[in-house]
PDB file of N, CA and C in Angstrom:
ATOM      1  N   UNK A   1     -96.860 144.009 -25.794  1.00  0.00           N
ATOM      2  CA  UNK A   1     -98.068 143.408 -26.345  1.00  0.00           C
ATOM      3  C   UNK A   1     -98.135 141.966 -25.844  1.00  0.00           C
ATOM      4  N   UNK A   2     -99.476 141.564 -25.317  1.00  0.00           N
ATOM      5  CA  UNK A   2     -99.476 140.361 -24.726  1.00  0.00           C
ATOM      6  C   UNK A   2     -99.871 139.363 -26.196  1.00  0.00           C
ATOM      7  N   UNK A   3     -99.051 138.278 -25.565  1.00  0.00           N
ATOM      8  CA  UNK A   3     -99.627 137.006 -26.719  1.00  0.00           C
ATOM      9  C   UNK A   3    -101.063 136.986 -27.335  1.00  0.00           C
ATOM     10  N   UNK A   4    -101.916 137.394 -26.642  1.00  0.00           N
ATOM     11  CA  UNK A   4    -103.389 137.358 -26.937  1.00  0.00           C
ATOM     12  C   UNK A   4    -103.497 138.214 -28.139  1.00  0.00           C
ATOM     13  N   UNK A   5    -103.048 139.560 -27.581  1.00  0.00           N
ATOM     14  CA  UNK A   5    -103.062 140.533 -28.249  1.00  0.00           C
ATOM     15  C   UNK A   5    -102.593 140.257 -29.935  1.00  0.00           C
ATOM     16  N   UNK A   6    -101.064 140.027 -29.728  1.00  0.00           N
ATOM     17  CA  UNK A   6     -99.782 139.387 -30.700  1.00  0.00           C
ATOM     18  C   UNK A   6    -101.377 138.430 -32.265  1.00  0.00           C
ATOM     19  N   UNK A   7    -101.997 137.275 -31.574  1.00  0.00           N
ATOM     20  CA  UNK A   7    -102.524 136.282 -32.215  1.00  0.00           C
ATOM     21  C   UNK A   7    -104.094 137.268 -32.573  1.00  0.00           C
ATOM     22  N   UNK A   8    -104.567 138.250 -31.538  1.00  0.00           N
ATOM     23  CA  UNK A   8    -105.679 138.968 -32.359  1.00  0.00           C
ATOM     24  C   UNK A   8    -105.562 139.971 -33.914  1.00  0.00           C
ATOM     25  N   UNK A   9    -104.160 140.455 -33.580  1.00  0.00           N
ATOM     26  CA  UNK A   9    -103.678 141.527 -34.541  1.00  0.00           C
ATOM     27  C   UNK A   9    -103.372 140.346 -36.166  1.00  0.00           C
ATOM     28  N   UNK A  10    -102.297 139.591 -35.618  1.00  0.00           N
ATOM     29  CA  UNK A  10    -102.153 138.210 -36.647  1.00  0.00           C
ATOM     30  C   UNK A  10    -103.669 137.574 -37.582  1.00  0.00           C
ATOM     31  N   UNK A  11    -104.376 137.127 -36.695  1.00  0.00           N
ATOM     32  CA  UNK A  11    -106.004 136.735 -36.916  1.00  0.00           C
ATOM     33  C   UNK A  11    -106.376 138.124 -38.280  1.00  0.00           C
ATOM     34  N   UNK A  12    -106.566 139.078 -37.361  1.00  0.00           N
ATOM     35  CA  UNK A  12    -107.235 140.419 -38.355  1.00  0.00           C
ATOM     36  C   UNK A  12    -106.249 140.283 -39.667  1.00  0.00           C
ATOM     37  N   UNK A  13    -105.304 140.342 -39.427  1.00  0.00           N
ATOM     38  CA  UNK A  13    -104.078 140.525 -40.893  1.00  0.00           C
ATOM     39  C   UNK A  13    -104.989 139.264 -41.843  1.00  0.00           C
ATOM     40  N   UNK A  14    -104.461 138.231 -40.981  1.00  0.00           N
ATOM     41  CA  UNK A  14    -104.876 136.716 -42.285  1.00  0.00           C
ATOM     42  C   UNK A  14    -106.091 137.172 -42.826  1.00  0.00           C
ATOM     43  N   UNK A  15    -107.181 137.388 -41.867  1.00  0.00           N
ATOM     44  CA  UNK A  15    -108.188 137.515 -42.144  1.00  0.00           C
ATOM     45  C   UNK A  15    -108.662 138.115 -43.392  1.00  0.00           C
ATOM     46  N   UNK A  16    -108.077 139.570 -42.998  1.00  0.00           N
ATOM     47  CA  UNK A  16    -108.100 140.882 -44.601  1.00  0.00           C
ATOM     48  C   UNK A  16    -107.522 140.458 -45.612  1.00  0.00           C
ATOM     49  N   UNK A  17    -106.272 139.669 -45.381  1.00  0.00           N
ATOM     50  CA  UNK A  17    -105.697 138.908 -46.498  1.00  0.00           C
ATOM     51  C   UNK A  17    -106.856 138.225 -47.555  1.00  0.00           C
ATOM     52  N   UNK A  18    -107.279 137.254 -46.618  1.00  0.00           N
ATOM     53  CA  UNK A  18    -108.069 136.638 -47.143  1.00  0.00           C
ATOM     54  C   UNK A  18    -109.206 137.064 -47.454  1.00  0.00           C
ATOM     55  N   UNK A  19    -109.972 138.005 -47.452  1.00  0.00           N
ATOM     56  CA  UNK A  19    -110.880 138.450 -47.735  1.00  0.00           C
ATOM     57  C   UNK A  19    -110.733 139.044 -49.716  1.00  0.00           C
ATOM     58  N   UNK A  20    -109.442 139.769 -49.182  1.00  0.00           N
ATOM     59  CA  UNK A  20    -108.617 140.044 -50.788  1.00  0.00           C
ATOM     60  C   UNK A  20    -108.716 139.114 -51.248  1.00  0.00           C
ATOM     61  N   UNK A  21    -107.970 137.837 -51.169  1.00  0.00           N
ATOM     62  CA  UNK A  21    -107.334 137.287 -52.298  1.00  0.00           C
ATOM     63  C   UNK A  21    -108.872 136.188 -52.566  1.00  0.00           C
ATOM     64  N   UNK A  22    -109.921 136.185 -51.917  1.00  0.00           N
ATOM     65  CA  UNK A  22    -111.477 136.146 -52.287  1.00  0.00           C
ATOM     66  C   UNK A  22    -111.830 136.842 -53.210  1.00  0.00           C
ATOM     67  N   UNK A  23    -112.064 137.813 -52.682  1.00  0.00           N
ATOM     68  CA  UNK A  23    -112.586 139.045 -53.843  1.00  0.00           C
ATOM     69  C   UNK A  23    -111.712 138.827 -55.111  1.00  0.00           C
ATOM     70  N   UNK A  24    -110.337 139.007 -55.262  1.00  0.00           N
ATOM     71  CA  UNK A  24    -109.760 139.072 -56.872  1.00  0.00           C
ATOM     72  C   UNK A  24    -109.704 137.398 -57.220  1.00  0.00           C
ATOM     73  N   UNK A  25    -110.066 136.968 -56.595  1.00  0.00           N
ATOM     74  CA  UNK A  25    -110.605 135.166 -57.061  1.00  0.00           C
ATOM     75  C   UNK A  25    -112.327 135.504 -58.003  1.00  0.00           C
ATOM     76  N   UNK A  26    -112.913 136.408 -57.104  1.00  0.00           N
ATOM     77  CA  UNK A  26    -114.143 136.050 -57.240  1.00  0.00           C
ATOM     78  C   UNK A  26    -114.208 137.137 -58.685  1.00  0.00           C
ATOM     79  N   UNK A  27    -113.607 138.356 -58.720  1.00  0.00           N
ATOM     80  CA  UNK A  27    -113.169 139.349 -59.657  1.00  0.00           C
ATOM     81  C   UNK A  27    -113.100 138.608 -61.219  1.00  0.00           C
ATOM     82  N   UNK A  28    -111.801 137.651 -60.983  1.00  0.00           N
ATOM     83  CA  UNK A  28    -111.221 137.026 -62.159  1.00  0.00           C
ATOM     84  C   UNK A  28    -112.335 136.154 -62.763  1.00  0.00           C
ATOM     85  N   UNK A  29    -113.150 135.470 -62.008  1.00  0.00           N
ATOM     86  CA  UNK A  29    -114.067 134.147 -62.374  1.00  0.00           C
ATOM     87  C   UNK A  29    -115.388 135.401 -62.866  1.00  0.00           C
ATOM     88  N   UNK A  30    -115.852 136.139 -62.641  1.00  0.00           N
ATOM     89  CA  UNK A  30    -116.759 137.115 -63.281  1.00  0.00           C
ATOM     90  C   UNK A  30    -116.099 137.641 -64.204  1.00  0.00           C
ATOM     91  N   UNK A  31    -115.001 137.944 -64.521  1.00  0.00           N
ATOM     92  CA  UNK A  31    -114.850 138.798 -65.708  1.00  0.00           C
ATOM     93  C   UNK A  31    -114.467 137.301 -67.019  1.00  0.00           C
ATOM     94  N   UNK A  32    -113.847 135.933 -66.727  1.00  0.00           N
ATOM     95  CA  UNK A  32    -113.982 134.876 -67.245  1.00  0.00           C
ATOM     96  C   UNK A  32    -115.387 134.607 -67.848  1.00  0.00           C
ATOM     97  N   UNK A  33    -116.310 134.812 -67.281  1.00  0.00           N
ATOM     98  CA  UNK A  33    -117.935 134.164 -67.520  1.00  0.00           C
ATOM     99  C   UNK A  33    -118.599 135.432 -68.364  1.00  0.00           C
ATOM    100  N   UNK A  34    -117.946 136.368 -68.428  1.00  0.00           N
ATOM    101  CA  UNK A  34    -118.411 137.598 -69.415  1.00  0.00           C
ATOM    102  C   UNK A  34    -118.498 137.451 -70.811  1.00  0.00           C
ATOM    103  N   UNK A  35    -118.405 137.953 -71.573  1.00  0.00           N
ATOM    104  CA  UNK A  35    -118.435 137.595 -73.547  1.00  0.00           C
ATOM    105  C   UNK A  35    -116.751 137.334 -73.471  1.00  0.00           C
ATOM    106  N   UNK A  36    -116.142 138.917 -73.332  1.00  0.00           N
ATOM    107  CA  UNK A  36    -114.700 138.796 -74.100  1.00  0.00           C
ATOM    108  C   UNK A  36    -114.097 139.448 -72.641  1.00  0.00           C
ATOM    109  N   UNK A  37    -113.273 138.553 -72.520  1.00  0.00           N
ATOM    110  CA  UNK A  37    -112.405 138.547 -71.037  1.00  0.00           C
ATOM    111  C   UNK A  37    -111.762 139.317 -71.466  1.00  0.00           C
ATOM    112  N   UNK A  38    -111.278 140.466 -70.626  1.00  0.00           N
ATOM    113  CA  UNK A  38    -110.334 141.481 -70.763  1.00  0.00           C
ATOM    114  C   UNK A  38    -109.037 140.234 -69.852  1.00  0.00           C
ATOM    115  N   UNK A  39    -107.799 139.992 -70.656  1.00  0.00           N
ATOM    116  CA  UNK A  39    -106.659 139.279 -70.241  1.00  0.00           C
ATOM    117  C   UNK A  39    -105.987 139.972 -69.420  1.00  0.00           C
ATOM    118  N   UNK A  40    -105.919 141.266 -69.532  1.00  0.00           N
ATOM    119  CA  UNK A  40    -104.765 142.531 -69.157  1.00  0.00           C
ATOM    120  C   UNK A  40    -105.382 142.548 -67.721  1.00  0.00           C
ATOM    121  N   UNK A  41    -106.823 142.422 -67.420  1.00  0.00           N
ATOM    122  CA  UNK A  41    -107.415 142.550 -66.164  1.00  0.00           C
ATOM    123  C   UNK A  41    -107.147 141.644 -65.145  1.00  0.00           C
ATOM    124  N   UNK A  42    -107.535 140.359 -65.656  1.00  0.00           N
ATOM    125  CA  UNK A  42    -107.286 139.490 -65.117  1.00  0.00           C
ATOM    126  C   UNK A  42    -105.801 139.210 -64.820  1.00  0.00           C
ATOM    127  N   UNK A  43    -104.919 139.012 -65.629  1.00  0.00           N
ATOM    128  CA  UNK A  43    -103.461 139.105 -65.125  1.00  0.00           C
ATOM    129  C   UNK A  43    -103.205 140.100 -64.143  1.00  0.00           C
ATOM    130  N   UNK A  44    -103.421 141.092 -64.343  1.00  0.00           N
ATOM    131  CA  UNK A  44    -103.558 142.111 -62.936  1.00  0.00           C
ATOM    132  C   UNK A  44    -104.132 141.545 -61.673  1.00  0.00           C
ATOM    133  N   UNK A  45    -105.019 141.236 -61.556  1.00  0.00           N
ATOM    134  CA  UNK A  45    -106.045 140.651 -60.420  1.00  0.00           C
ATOM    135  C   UNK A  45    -105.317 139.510 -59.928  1.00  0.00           C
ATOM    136  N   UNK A  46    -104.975 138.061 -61.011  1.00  0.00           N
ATOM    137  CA  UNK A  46    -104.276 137.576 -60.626  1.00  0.00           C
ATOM    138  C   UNK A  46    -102.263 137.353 -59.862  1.00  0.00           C
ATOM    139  N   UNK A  47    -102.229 138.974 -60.694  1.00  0.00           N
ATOM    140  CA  UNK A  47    -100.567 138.989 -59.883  1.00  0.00           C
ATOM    141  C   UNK A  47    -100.813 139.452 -58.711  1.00  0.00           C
ATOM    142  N   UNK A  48    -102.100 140.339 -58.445  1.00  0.00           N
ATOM    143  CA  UNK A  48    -102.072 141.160 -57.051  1.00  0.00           C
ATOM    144  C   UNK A  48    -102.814 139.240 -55.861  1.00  0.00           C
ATOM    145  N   UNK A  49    -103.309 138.891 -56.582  1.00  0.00           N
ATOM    146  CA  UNK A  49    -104.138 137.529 -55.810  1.00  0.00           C
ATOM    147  C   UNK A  49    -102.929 136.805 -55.308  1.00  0.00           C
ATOM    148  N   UNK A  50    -101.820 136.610 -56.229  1.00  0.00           N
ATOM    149  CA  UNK A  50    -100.398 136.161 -55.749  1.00  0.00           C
ATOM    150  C   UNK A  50     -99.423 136.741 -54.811  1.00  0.00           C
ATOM    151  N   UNK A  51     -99.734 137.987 -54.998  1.00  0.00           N
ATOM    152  CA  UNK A  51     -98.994 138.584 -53.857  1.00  0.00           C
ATOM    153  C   UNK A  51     -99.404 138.600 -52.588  1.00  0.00           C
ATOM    154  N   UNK A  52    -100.829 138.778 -52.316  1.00  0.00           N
ATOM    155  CA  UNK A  52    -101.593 138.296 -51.328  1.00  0.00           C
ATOM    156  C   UNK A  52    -101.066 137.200 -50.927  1.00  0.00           C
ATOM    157  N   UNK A  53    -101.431 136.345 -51.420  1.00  0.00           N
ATOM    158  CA  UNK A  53    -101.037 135.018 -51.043  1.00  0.00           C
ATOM    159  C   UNK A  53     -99.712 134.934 -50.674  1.00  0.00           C
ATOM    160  N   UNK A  54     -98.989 134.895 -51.080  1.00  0.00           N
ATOM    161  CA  UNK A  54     -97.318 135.255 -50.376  1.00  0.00           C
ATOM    162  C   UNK A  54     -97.133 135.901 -49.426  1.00  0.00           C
ATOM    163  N   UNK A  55     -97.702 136.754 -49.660  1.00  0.00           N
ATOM    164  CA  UNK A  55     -97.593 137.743 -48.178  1.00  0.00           C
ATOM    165  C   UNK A  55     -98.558 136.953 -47.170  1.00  0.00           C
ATOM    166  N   UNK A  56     -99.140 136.134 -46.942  1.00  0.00           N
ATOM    167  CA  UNK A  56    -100.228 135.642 -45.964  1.00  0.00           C
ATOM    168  C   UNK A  56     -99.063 133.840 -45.655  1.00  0.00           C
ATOM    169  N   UNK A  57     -98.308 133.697 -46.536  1.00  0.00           N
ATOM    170  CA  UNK A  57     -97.583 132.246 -46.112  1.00  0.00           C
ATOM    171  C   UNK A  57     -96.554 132.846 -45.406  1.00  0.00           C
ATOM    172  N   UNK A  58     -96.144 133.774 -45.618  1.00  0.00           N
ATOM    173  CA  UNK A  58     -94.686 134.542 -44.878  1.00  0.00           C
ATOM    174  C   UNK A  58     -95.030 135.002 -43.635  1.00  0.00           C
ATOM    175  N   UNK A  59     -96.478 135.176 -43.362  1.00  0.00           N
ATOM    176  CA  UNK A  59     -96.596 135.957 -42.352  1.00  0.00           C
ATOM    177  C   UNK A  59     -96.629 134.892 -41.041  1.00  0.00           C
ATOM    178  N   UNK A  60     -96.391 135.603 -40.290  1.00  0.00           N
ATOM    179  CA  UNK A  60     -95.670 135.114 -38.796  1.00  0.00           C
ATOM    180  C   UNK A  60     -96.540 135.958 -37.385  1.00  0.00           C
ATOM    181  N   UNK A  61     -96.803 135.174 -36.050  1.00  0.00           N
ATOM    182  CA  UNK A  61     -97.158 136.158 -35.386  1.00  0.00           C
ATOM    183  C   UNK A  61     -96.422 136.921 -35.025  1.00  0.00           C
ATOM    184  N   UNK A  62     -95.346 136.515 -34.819  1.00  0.00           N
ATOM    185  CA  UNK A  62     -93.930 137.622 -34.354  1.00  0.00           C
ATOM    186  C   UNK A  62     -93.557 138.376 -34.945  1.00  0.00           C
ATOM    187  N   UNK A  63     -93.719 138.497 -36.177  1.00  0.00           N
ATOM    188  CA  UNK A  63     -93.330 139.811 -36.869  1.00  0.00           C
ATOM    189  C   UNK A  63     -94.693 140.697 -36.818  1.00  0.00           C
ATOM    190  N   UNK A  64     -94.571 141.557 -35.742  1.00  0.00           N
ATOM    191  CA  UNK A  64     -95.433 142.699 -35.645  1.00  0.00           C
ATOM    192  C   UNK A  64     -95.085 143.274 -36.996  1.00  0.00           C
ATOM    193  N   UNK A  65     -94.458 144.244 -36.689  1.00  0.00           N
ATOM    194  CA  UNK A  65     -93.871 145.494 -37.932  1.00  0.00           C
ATOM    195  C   UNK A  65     -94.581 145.138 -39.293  1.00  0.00           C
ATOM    196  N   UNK A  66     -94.417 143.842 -39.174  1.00  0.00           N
ATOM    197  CA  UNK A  66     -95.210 143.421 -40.680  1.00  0.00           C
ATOM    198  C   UNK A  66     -96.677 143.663 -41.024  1.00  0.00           C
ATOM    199  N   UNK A  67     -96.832 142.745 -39.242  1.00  0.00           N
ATOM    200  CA  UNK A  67     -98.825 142.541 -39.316  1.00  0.00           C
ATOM    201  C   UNK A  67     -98.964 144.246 -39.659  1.00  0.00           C
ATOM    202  N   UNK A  68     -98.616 145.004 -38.812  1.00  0.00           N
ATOM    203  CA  UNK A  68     -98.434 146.505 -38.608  1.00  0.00           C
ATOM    204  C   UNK A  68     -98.900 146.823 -39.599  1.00  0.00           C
ATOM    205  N   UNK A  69     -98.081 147.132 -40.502  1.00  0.00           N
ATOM    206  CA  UNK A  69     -97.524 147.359 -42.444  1.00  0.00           C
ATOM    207  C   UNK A  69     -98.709 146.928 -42.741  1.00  0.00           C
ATOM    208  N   UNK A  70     -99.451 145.724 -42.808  1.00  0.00           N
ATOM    209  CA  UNK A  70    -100.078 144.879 -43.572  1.00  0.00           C
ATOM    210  C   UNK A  70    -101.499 145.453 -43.403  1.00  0.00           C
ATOM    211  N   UNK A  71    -101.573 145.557 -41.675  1.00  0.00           N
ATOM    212  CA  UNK A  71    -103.202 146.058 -41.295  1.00  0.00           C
ATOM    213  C   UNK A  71    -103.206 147.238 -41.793  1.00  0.00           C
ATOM    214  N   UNK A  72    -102.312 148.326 -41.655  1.00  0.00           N
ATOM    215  CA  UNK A  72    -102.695 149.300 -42.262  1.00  0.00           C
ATOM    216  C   UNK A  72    -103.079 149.720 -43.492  1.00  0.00           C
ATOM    217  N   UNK A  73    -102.489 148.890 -44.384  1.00  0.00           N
ATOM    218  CA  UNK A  73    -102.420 148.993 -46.031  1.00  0.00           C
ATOM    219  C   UNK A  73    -103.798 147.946 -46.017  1.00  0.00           C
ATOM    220  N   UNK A  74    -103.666 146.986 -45.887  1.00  0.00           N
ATOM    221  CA  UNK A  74    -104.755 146.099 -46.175  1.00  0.00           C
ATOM    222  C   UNK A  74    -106.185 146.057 -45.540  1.00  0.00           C
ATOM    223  N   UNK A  75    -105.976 146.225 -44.659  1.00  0.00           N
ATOM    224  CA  UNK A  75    -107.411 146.058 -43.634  1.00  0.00           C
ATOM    225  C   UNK A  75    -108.518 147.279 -44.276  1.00  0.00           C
ATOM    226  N   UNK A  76    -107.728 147.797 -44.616  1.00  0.00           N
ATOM    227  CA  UNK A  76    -109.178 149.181 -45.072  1.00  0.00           C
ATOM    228  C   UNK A  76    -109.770 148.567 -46.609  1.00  0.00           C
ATOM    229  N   UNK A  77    -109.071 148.183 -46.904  1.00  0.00           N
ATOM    230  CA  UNK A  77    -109.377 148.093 -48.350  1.00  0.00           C
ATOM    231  C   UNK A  77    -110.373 146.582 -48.303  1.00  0.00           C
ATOM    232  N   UNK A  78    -109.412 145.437 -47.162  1.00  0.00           N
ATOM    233  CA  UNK A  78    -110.783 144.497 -46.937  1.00  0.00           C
ATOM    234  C   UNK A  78    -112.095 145.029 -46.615  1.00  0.00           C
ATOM    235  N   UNK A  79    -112.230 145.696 -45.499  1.00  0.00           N
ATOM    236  CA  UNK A  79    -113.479 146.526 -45.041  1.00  0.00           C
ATOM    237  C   UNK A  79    -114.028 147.205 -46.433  1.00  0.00           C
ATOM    238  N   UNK A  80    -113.765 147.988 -47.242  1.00  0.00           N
ATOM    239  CA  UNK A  80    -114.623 148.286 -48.238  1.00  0.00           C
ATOM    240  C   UNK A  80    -114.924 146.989 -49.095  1.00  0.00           C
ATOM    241  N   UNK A  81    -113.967 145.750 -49.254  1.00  0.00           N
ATOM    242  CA  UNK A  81    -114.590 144.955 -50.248  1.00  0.00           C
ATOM    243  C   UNK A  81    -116.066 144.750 -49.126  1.00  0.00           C
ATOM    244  N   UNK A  82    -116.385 144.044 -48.095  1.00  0.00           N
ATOM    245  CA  UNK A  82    -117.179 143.715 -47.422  1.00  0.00           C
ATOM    246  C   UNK A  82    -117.954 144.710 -47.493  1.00  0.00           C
ATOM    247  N   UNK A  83    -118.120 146.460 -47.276  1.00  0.00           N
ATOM    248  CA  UNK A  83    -119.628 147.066 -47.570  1.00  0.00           C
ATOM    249  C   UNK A  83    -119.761 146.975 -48.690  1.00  0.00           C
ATOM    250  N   UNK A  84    -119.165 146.684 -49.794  1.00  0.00           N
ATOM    251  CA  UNK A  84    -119.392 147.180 -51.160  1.00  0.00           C
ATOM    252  C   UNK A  84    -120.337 145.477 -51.887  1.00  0.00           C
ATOM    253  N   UNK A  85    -120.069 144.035 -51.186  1.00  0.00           N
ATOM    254  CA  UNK A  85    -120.857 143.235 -51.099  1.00  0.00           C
ATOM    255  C   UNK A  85    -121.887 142.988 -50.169  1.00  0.00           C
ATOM    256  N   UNK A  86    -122.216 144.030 -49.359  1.00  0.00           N
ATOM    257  CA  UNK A  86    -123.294 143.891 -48.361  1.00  0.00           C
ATOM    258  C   UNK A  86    -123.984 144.707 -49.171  1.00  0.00           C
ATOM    259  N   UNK A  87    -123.843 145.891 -49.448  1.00  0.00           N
ATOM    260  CA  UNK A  87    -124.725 146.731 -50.117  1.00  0.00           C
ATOM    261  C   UNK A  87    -125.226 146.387 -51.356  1.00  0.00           C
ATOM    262  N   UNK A  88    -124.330 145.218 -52.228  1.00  0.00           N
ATOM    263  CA  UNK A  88    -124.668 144.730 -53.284  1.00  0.00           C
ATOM    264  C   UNK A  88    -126.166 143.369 -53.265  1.00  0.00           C
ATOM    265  N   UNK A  89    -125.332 143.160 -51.747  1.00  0.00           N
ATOM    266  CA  UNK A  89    -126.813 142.123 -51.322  1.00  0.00           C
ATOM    267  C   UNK A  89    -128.228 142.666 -51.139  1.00  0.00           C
ATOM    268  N   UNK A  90    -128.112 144.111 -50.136  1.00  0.00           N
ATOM    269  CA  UNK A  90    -129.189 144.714 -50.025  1.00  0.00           C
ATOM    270  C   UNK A  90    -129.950 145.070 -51.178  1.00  0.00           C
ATOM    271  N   UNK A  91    -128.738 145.812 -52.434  1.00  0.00           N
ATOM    272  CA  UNK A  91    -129.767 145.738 -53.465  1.00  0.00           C
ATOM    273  C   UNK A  91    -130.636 144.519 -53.889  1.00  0.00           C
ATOM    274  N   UNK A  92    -130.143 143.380 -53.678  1.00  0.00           N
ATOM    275  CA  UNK A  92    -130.574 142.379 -54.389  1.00  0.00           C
ATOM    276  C   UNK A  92    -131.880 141.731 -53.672  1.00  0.00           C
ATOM    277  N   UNK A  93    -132.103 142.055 -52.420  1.00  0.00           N
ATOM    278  CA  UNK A  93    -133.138 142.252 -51.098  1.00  0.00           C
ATOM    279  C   UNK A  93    -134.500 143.184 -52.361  1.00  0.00           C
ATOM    280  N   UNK A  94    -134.307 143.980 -52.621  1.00  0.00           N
ATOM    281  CA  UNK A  94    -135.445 144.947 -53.054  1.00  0.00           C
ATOM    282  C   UNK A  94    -136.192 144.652 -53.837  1.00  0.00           C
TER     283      UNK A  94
END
């Protein structure tokens, strides 16, 4: 794998990372602004927002195996947060 390659695969990882630990940011602050905050939710949202985050300071371009691990598990699940707020926009278009 060429360096290019190495820093595109790296890029996509942070990226999905970050897209997550957006979304359960943006998750926690909507269910906060509601009547009665479910706590149990939010602590959830926020331990998974932490793990994100850890996993995105640890990460390295050189550790493929990881980005690897990471794109596979993560990257799909970024991609649905992103249609599931595009489609939320379109409704809001109508």
């Amino acid at each position: 794998m060429t360096e290019a390659e190495k820093w595109a695969e790296y890029d996509r990882t942070e990226h999905a990372l970050g897209i997550l630990i957006s979304h359960f940011s943006a998750c926690i602050y909507a269910e906060k602004k509601g009547g009665v905050p479910d706590q149990e939710q939010i602590e959830e949202w926020r331990n998974k927002r932490s793990e994100l985050m850890q996993l995105r300071r640890t990460l390295t371009v050189e550790d493929m195996a990881t980005i690897g691990l990471v794109n596979k598990t993560y990257v799909p699940k970024a991609q649905a947060v992103i249609r599931q707020t595009r489609h939320a926009v379109e409704l809001g278009k109508e």
